[in-house]
Protein backbone atom coordinates (compact mmCIF):
# COMPACT_ATOMS: atom_id res chain seq x y z
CA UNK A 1 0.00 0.00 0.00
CA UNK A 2 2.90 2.29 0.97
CA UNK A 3 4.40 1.69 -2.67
CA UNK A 4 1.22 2.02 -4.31
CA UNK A 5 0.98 5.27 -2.56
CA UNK A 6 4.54 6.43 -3.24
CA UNK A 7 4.15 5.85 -7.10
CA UNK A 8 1.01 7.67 -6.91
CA UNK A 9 2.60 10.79 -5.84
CA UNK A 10 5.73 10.13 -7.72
CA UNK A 11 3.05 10.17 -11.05
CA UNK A 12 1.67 13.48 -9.88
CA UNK A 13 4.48 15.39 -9.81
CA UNK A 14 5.75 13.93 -12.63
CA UNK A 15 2.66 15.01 -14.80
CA UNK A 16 2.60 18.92 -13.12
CA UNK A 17 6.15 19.36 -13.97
CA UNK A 18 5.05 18.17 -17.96
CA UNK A 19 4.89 21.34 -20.05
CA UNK A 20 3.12 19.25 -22.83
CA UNK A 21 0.55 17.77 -20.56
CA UNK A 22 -2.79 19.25 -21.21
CA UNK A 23 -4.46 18.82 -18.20
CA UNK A 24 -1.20 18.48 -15.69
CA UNK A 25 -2.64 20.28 -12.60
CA UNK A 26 -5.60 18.44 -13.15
CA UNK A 27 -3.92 15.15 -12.89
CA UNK A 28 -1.16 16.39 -9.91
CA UNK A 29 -4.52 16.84 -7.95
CA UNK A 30 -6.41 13.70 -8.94
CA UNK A 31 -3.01 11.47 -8.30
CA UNK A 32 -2.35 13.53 -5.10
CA UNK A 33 -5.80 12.32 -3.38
CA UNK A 34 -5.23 8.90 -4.47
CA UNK A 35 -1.23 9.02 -2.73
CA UNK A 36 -3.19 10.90 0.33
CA UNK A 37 -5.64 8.08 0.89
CA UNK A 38 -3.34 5.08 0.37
CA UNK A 39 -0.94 6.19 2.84
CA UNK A 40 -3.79 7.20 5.39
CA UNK A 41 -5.10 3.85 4.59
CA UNK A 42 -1.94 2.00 5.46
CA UNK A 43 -1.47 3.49 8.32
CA UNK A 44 -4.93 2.68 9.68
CA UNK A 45 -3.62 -1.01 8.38
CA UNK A 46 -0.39 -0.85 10.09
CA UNK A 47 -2.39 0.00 13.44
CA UNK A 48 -5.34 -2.32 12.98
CA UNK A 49 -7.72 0.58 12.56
CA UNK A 50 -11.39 -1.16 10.96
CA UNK A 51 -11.41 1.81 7.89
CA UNK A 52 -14.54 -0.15 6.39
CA UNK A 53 -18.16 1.31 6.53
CA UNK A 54 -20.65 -0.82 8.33
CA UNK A 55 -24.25 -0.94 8.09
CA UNK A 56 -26.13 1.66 10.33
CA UNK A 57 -28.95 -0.97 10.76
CA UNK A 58 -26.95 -3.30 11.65
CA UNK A 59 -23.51 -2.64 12.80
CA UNK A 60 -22.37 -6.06 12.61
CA UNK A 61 -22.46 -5.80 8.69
CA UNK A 62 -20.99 -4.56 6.19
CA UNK A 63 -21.61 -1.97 3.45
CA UNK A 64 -20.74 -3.22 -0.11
CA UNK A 65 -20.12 -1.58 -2.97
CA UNK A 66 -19.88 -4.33 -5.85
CA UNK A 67 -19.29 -7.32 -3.29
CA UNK A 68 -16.23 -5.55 -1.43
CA UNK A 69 -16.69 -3.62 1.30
CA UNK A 70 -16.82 -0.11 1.23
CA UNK A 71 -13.55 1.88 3.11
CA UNK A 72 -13.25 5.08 4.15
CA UNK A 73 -12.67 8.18 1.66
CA UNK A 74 -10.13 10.22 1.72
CA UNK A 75 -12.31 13.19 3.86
CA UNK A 76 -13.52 10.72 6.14
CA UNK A 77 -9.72 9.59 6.40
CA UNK A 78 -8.52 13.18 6.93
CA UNK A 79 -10.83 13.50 9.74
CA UNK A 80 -9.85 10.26 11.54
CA UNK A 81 -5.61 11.47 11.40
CA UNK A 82 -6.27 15.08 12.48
CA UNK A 83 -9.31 15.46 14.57
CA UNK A 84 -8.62 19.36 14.77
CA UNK A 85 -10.25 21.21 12.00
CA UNK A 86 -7.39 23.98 12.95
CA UNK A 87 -4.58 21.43 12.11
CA UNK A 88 -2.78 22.88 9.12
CA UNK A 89 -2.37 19.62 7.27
CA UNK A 90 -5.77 18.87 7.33
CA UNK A 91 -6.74 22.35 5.60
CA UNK A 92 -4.50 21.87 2.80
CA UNK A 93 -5.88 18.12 2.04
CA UNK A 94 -9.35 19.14 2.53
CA UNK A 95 -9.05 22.48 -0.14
CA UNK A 96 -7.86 20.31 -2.63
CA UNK A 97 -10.49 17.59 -2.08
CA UNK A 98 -13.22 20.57 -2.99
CA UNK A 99 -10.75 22.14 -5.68
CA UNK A 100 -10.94 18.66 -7.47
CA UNK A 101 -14.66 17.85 -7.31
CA UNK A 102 -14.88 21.91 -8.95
CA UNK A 103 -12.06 21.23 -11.57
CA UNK A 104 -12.16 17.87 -12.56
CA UNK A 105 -13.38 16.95 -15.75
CA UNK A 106 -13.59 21.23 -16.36
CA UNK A 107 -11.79 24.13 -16.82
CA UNK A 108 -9.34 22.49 -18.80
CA UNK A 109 -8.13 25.74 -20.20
CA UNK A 110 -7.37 27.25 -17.09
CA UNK A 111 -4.79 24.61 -16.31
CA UNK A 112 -1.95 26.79 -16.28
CA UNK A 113 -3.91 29.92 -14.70
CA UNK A 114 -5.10 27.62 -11.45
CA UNK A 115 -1.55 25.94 -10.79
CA UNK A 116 0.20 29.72 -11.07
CA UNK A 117 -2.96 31.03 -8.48
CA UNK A 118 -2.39 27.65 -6.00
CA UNK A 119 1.02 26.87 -6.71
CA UNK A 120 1.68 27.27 -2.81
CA UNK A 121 -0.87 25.27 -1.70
CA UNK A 122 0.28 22.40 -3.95
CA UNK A 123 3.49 22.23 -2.93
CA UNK A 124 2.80 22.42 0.52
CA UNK A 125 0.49 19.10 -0.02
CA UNK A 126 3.06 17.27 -1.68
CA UNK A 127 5.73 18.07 1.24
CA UNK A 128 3.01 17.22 3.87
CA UNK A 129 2.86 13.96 2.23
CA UNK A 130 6.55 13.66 2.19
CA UNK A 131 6.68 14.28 6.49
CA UNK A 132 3.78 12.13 6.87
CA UNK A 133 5.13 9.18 4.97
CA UNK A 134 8.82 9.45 6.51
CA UNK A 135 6.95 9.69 10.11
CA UNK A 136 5.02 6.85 9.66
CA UNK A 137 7.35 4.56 7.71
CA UNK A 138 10.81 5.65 8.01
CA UNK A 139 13.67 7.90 5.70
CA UNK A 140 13.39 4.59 3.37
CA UNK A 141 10.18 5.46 2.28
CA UNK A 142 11.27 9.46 1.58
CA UNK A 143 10.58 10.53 -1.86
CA UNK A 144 13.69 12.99 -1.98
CA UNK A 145 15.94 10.50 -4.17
CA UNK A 146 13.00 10.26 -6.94
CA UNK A 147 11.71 13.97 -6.82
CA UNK A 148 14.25 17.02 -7.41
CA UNK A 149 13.74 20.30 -7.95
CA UNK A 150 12.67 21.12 -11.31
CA UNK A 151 14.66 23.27 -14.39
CA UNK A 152 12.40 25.93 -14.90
CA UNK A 153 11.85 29.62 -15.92
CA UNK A 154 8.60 31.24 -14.29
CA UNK A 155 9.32 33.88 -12.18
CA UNK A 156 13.43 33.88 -12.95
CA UNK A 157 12.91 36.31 -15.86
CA UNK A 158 10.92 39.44 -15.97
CA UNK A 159 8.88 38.94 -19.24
CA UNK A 160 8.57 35.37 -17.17
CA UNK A 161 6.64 37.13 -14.37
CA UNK A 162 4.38 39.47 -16.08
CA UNK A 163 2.95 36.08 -18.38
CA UNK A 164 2.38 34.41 -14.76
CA UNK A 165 0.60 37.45 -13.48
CA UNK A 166 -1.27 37.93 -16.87
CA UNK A 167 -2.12 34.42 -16.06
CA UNK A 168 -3.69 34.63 -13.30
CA UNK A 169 -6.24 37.08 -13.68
CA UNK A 170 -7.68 34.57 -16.09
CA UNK A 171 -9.02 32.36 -13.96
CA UNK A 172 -12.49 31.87 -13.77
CA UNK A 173 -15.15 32.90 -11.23
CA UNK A 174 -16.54 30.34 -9.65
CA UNK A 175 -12.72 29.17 -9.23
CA UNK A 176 -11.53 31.93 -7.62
CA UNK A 177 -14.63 32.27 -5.57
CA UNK A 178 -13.91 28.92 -4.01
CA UNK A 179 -9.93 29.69 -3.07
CA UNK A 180 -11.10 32.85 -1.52
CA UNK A 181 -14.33 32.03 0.02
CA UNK A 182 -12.42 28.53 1.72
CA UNK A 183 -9.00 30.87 2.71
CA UNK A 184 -11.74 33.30 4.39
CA UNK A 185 -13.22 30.68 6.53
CA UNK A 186 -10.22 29.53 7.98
CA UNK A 187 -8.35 31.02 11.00
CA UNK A 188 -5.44 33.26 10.59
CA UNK A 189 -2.86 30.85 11.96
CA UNK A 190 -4.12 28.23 9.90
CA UNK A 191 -3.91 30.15 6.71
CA UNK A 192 -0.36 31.47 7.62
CA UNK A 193 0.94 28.08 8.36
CA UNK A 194 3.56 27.11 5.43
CA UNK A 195 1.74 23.44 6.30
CA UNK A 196 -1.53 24.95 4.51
CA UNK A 197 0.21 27.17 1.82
CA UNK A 198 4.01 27.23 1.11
CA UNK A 199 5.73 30.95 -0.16
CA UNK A 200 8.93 30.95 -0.98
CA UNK A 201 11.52 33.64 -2.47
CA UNK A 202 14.61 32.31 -4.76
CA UNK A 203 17.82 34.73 -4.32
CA UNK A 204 20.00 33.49 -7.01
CA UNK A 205 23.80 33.24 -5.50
CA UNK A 206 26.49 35.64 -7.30
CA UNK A 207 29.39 33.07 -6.28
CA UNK A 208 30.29 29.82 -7.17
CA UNK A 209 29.72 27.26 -4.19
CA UNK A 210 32.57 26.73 -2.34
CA UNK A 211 31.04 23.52 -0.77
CA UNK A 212 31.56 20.53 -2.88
CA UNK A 213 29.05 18.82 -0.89
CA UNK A 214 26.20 21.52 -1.45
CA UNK A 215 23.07 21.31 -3.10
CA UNK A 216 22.23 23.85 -5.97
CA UNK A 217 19.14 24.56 -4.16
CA UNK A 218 19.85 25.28 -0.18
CA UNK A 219 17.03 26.25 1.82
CA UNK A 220 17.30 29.12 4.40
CA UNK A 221 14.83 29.80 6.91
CA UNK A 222 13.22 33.32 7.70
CA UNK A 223 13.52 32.98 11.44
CA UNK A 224 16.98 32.23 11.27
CA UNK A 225 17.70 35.55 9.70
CA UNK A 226 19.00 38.59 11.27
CA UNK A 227 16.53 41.40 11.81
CA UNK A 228 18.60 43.24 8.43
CA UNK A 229 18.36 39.93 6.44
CA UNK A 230 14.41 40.05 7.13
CA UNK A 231 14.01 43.50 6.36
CA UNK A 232 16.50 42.96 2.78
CA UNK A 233 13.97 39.99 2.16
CA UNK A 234 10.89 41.41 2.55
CA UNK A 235 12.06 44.17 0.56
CA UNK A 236 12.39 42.27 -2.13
CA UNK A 237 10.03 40.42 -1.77
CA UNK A 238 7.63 42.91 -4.10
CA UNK A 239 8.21 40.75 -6.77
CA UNK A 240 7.43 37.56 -8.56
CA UNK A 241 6.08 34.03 -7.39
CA UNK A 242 8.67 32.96 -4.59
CA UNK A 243 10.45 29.98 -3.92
CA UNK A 244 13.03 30.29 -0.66
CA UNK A 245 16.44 28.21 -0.42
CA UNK A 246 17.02 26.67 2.71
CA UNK A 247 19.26 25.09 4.27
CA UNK A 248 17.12 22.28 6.23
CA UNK A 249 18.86 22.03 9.71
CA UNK A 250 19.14 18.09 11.50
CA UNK A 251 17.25 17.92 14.67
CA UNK A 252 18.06 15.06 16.75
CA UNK A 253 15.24 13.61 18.49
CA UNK A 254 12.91 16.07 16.84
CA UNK A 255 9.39 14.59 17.68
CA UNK A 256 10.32 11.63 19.34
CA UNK A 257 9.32 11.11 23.22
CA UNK A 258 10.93 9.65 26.24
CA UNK A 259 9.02 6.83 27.70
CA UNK A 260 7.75 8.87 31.07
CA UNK A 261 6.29 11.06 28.08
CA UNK A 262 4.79 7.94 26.48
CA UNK A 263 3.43 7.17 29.67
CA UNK A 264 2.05 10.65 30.55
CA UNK A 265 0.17 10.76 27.16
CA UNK A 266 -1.53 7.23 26.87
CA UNK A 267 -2.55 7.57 30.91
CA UNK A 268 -4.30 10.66 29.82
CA UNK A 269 -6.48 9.36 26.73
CA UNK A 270 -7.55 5.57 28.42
CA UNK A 271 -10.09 4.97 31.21
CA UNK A 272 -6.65 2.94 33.43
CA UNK A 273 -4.00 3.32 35.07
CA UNK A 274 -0.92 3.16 32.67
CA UNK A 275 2.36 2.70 34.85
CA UNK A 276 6.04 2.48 33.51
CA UNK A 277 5.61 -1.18 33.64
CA UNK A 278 3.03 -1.51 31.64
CA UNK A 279 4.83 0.33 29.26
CA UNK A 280 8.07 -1.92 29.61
CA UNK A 281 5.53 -4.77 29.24
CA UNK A 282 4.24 -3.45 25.74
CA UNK A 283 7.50 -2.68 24.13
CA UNK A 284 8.32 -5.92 24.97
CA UNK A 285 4.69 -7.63 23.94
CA UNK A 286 5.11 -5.63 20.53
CA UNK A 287 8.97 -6.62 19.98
CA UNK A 288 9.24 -2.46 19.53
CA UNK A 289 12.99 -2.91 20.18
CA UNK A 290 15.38 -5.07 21.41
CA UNK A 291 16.34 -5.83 25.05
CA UNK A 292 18.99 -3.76 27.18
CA UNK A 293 21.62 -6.61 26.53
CA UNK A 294 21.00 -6.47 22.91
CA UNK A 295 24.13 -6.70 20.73
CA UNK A 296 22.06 -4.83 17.99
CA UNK A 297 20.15 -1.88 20.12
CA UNK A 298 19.21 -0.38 16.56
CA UNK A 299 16.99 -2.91 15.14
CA UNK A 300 13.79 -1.36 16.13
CA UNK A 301 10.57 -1.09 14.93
CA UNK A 302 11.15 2.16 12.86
CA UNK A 303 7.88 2.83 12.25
CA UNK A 304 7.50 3.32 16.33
CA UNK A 305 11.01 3.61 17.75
CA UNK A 306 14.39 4.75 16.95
CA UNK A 307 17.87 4.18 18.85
CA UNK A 308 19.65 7.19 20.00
CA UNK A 309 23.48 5.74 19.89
CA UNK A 310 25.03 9.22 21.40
CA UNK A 311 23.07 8.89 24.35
CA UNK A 312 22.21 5.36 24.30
CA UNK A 313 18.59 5.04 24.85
CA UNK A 314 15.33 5.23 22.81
CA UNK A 315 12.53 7.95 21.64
CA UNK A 316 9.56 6.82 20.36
CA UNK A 317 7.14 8.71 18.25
CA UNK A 318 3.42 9.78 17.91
CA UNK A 319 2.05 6.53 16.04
CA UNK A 320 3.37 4.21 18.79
CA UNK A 321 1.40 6.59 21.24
CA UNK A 322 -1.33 6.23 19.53
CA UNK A 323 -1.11 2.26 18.72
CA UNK A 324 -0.81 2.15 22.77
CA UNK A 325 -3.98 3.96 23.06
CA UNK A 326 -6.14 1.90 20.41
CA UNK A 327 -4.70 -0.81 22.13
CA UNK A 328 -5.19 0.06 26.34
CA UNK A 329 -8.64 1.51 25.72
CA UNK A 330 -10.53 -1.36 26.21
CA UNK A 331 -10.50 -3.94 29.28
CA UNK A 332 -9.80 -6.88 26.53
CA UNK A 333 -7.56 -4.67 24.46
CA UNK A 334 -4.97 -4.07 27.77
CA UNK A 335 -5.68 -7.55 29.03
CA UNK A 336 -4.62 -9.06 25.43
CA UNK A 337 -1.60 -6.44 25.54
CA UNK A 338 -0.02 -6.41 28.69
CA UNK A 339 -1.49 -9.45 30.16
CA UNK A 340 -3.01 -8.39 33.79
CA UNK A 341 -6.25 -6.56 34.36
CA UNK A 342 -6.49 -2.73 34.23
CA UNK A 343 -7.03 -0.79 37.28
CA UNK A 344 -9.47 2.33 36.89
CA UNK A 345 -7.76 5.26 37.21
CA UNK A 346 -10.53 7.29 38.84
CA UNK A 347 -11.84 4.63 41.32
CA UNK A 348 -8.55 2.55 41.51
CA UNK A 349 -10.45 -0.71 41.47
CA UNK A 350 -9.43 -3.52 39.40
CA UNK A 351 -11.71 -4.02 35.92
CA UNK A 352 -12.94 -7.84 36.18
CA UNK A 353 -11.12 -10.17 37.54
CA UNK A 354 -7.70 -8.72 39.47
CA UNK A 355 -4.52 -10.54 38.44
CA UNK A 356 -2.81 -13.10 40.82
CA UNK A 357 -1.03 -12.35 44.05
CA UNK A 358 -2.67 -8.36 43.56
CA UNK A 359 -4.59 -9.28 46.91
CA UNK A 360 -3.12 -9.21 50.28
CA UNK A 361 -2.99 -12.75 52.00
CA UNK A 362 -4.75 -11.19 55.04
CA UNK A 363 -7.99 -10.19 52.40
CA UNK A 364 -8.01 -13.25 50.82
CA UNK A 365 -11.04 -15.83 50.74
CA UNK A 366 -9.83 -18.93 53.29
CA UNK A 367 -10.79 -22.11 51.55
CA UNK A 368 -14.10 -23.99 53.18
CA UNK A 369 -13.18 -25.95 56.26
CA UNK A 370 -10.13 -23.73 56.99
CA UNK A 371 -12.28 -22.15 60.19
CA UNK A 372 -13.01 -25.84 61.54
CA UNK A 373 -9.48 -27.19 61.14
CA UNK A 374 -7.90 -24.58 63.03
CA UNK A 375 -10.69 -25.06 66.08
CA UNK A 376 -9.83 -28.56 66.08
CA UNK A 377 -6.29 -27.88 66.27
């Protein structure tokens, strides 16, 4: 599913950057909801998530279209991985699912026009994809070694720039109707999120690298600037569509968790108590990574857990919270899991049946007869 999702988005890209394809943005869109929803669906997979529709009747059946069951679309999908209509991510995916039910099959003259107008939200949906894919299924999965930055001219000429803004006012109505009137209804931080719509500014470099190791595109980030670099930039930044270099900068340990984290966040979205045992008992139950002793600490489960060999311990990262949560949130779930009974964590009690040795000798039933024997005695 994860290649079938990759090759998706690798076909999409491949058919915007086409000068001779007719209806390229078209097809980037269409192939970009079809990448989206097999990688939400594998995920869902991956955790044992039931993405099929059942009957509202009847629960216990399914809904079939054609003799297979019927699985979640891609909006239904989008709302299941980010439950926050403010999340970022889930803006971008969701504008394109209404810009393709307005554009496809129409407006194929205005190809050119609505990928010049959007251009920022579209690459901002194909990088989300990117993060979500590594996150989920590791840096093998990445799409960097298939996709590079394109040869292009667009806004790198001045002729170049005045076409693209000639272009743009050609757009039609109801089209730019529905970019504005879905922009307006968002919140402000979700609109200036780069997650929901990317800008970027190209400076073209005056020297020859002196880095044999550097990229021809580098990306550098606005924040990192100094207050005069921000002001140079946004003077300059009267002009043209924009694409930024950057220099990306490696984080180590960015978004992973240490396990009293772990244990913080799945105590606070299950109806138990969830102690650093249990948690030593899961990463064990779900062979997330090897013991202590192990001679090979790095074969983990990457989707889940990664080995930190400078500091020689583990972080583990938001799908293996949430795997612990669809897991612990039922009374069977925990018991199949971690093997013992859950304690409530509001009351205390034991759920069902408490495990053995949990009860004090002194509390425990005596066996019949015990009374009489010790009389006798």
């Amino acid at each position: 599913m994860v290649e079938a999702s990759r090759d998706e988005a690798s076909l999409a890209v491949r058919l915007y950057n086409d000068p001779a394809e007719v209806r390229s943005f078209e097809a980037f869109v269409v192939h970009m909801h079809l990448a989206w929803l097999y990688l939400l669906h594998a995920e869902f997979t991956r955790d044992a998530i039931d993405f099929r529709y059942h009957q509202k009747d009847n629960p216990r059946l399914l809904e079939k279209i054609d003799g297979e069951p019927k699985r979640w679309e891609l909006a239904k999908s989008v709302r299941e991985r980010w439950t926050s209509d403010r999340d970022p991510v889930r803006a971008n995916i969701e504008f394109f699912i209404g810009l393709r039910n307005k554009v496809e099959h129409r407006f194929a003259q205005q190809q050119q026009a609505l990928s010049a107008v959007v251009g920022g939200q579209a690459q901002a949906l194909l990088l989300n994809y990117e993060e979500e894919l590594v996150a989920q299924f590791g840096s093998s999965a990445s799409l960097a070694t298939r996709l590079r930055f394109p040869v292009f001219i667009g806004s790198f000429t001045d002729e170049g720039e005045r076409s693209l803004r000639r272009l743009r006012k050609t757009l039609p109505a109801p089209l730019r109707r529905y970019i504005t009137e879905y922009s307006a209804n968002l919140d402000q931080t979700v609109t200036d999120d780069p997650r929901f719509e990317l800008r970027l500014r190209v400076f073209q470099e005056l020297a020859p690298k002196g880095d044999p190791d550097a990229l021809s595109v580098q990306y550098t980030r606005f924040d990192d600037m100094t207050d005069e670099q921000k002001a140079a930039v946004e003077a300059a930044g009267k002009k043209g569509l924009v694409v930024i270099k950057e220099r990306k900068r490696e984080v180590v340990g960015s978004g992973l968790k240490k396990p009293s984290q772990v244990v913080k966040a799945v105590q606070a979205q299950i109806p138990y108590n969830f102690t650093m045992g249990h948690f030593t008992k899961a990463w064990k139950a779900m062979d997330v990574r090897p013991p202590s002793d192990s001679p090979n600490p790095e074969r983990t489960l990457e989707q889940y857990c990664t080995y930190d060999e400078r500091h020689n311990d583990y972080g583990y990262k938001d799908a293996y919270v949430r795997k612990l949560i669809q897991k612990c949130a039922t009374e069977e779930g925990f018991r199949a899991l971690l093997g013992t009974a859950p304690k409530d964590k509001v009351t205390g009690q034991w759920v069902g049946e408490p495990p053995p040795n949990s009860v004090p000798p002194w509390r425990r039933a005596e066996p019949a007869g015990a009374n009489e024997v010790q009389a006798s005695a």
